[in-house]
N, C-alpha and C. Protein backbone atom coordinates (compact mmCIF):
# COMPACT_ATOMS: atom_id res chain seq x y z
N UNK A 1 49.79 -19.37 2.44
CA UNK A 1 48.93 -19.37 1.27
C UNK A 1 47.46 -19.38 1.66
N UNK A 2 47.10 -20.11 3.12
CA UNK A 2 45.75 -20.18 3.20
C UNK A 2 45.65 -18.86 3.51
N UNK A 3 45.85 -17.69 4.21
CA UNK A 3 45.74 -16.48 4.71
C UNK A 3 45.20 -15.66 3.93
N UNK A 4 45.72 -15.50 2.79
CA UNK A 4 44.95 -14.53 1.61
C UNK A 4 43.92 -14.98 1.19
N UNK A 5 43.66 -16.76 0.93
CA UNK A 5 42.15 -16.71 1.00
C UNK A 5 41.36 -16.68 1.33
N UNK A 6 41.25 -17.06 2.71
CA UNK A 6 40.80 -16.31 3.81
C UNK A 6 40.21 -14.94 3.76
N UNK A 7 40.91 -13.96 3.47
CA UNK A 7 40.83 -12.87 3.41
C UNK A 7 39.85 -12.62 2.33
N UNK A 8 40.22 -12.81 1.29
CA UNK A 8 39.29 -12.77 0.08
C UNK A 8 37.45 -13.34 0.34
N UNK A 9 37.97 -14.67 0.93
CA UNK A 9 36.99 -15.27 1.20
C UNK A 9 35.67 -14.32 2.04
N UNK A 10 36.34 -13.49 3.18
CA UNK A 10 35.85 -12.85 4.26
C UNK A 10 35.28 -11.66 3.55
N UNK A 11 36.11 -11.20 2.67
CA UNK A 11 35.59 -9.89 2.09
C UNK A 11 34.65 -10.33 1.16
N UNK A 12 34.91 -11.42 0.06
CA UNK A 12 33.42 -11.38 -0.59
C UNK A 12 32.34 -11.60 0.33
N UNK A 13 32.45 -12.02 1.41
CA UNK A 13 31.13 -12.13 1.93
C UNK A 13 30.66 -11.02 2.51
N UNK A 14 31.77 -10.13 2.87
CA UNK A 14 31.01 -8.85 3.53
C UNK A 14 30.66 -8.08 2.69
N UNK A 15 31.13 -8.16 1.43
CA UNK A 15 30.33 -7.20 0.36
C UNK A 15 29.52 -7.97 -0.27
N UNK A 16 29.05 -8.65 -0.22
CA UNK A 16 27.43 -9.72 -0.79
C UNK A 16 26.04 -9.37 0.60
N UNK A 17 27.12 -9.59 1.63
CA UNK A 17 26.01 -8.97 2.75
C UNK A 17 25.39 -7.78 2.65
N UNK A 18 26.71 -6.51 2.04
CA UNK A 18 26.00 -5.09 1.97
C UNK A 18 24.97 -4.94 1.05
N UNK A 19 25.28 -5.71 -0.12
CA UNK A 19 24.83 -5.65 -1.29
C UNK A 19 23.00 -6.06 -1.03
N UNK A 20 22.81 -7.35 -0.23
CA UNK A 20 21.63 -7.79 -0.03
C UNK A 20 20.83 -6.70 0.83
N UNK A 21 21.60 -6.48 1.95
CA UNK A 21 21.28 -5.39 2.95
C UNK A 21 20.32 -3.96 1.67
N UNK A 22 21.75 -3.70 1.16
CA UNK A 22 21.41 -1.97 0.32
C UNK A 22 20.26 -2.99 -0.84
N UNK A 23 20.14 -3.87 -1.16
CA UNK A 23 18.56 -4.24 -2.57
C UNK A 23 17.18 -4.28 -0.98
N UNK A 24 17.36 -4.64 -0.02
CA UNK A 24 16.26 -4.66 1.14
C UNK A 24 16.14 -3.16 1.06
N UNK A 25 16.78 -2.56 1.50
CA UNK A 25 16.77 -1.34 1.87
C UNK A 25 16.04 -0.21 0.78
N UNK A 26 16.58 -0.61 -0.16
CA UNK A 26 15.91 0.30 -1.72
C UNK A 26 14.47 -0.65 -1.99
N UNK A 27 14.29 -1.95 -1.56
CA UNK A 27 12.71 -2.11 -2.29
C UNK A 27 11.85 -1.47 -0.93
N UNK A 28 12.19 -1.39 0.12
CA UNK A 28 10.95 -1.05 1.28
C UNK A 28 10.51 0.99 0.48
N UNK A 29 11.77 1.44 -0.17
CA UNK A 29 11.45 2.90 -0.13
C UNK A 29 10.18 3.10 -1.47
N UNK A 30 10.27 1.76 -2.40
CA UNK A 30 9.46 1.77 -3.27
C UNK A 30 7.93 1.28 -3.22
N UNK A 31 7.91 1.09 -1.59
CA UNK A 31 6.41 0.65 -1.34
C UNK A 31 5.15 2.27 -1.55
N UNK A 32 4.54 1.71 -2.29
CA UNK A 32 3.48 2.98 -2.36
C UNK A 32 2.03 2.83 -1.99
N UNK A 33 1.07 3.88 -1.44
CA UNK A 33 -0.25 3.58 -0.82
C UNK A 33 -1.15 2.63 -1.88
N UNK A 34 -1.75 2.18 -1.79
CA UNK A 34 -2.85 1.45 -2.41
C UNK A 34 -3.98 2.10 -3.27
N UNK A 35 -4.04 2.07 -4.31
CA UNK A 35 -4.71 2.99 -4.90
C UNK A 35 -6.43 2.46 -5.22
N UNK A 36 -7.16 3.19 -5.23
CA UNK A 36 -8.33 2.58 -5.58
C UNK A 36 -9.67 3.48 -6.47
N UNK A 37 -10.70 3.44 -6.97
CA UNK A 37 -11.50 4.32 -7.83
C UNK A 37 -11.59 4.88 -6.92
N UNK A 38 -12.11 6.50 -7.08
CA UNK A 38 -12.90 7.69 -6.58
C UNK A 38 -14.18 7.67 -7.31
N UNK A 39 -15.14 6.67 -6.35
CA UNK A 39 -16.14 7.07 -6.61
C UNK A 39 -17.44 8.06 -6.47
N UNK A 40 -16.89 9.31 -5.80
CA UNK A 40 -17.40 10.46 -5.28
C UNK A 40 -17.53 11.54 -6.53
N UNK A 41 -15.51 10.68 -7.64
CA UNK A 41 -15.83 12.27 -8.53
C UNK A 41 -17.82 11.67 -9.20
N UNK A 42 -18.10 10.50 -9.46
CA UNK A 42 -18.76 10.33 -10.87
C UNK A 42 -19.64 9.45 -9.62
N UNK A 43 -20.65 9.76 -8.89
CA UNK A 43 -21.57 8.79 -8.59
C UNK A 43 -22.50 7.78 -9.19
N UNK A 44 -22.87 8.49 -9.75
CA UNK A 44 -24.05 7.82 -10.94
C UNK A 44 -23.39 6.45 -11.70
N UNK A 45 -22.09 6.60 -11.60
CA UNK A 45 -21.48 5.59 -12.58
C UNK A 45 -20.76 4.45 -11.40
N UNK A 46 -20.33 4.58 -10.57
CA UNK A 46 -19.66 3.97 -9.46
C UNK A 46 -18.69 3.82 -9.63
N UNK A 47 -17.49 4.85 -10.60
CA UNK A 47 -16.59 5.07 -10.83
C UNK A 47 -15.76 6.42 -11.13
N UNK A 48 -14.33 6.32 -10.84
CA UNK A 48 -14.40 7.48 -11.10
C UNK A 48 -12.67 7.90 -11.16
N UNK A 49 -11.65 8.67 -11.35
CA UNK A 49 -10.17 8.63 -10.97
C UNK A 49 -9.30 7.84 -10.00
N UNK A 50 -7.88 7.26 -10.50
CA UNK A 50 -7.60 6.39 -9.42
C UNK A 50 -6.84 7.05 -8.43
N UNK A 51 -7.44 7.07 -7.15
CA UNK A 51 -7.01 7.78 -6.36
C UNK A 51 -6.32 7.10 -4.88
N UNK A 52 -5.13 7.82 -4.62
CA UNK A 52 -4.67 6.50 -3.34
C UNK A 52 -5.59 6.67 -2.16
N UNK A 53 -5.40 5.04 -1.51
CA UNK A 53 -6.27 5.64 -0.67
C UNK A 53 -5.68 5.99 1.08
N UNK A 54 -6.66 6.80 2.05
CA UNK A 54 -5.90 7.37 2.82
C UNK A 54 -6.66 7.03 3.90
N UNK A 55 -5.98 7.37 5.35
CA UNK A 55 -6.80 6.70 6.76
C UNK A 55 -8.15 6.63 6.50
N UNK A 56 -8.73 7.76 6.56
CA UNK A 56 -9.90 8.20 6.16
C UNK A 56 -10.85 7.82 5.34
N UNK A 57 -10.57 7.04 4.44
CA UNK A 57 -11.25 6.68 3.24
C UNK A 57 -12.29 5.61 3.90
N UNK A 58 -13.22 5.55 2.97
CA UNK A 58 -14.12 3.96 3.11
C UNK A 58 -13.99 3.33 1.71
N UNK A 59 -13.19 2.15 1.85
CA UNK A 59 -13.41 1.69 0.70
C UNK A 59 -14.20 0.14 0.60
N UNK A 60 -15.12 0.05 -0.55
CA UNK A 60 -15.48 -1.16 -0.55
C UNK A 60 -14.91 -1.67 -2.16
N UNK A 61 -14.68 -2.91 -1.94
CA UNK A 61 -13.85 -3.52 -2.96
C UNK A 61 -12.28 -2.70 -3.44
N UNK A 62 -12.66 -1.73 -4.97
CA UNK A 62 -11.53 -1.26 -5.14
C UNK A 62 -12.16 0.54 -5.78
N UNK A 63 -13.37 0.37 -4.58
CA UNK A 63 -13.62 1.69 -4.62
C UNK A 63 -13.73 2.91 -3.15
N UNK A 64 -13.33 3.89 -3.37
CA UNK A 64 -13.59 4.47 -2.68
C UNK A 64 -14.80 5.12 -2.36
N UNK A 65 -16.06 5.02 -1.25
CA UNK A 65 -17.41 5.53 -1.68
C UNK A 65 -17.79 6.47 -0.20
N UNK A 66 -16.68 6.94 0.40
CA UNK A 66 -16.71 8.01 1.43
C UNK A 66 -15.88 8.05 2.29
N UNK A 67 -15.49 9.73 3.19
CA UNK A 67 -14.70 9.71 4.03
C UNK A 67 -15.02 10.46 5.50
N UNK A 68 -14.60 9.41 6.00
CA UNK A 68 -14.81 10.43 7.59
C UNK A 68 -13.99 9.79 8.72
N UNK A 69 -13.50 10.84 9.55
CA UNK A 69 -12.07 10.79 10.68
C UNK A 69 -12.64 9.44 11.38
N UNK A 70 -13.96 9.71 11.83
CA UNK A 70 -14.50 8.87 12.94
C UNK A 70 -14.98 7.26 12.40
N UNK A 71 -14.35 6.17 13.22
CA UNK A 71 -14.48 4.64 12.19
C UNK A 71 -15.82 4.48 12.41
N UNK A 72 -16.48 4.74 13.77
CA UNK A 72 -18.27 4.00 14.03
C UNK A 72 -18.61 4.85 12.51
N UNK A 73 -18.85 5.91 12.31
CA UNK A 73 -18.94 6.88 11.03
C UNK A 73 -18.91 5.99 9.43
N UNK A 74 -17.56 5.26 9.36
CA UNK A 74 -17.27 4.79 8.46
C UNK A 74 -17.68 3.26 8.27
N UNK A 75 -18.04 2.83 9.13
CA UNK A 75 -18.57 1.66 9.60
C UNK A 75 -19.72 1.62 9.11
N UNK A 76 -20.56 2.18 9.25
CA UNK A 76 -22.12 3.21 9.13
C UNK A 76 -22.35 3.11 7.36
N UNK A 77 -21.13 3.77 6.86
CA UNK A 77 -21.24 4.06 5.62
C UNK A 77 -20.96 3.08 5.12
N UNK A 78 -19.71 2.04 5.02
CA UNK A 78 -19.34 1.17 4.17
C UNK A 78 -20.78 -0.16 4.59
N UNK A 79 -21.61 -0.02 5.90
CA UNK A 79 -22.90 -0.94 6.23
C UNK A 79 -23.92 -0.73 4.83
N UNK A 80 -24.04 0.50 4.89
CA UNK A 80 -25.40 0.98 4.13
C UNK A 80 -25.16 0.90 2.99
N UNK A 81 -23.50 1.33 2.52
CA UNK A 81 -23.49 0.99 0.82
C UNK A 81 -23.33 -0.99 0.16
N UNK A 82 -23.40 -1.55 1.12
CA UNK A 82 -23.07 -2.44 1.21
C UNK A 82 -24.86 -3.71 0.51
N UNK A 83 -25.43 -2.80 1.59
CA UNK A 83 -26.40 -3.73 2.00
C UNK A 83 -27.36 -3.11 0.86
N UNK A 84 -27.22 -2.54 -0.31
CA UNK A 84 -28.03 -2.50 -1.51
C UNK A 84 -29.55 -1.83 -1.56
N UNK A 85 -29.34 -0.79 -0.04
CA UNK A 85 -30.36 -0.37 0.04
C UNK A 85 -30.07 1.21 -0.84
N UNK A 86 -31.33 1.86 -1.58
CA UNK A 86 -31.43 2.96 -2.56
C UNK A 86 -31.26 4.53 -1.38
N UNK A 87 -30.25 4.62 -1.95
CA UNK A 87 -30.20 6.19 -1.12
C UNK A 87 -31.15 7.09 -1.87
């Protein structure tokens, strides 16, 4: 009599394991980039479409305010928009 529950016992657990396994597995595929304003479309306003953001981007706060491959570059830019001086 103990044998079959056993058995039972063994199998609910291996299908509670898959189960946790396959809900891990489906929330990592729903991770998406970080999105933030484009403030390039609309300067004047410091706002602008929400756009994700990408290596490249400079963002300060939850805006995007330029892009370039090179970080000293972006470094440069996110310094100067930073520091409230009038372009």
């Amino acid at each position: 009599m103990k044998k079959p529950i056993a058995r039972v016992l063994l199998g609910t657990a291996a299908a509670l394991a898959v189960l946790i396994a396959a809900q891990a597995a489906h929330a990592q595929r729903r991770h998406s980039a970080p999105e933030a304003y484009d403030t390039r479309a609309n300067p004047n306003y410091g706002f602008g479409p929400r756009a994700r953001v990408r290596s490249d981007d400079v963002v300060s706060g939850d805006r995007v305010i330029g892009t370039d491959p090179d970080p000293f570059i972006r470094g440069e830019i996110l310094r100067n928009y930073n520091s409230g001086r009038q372009r």
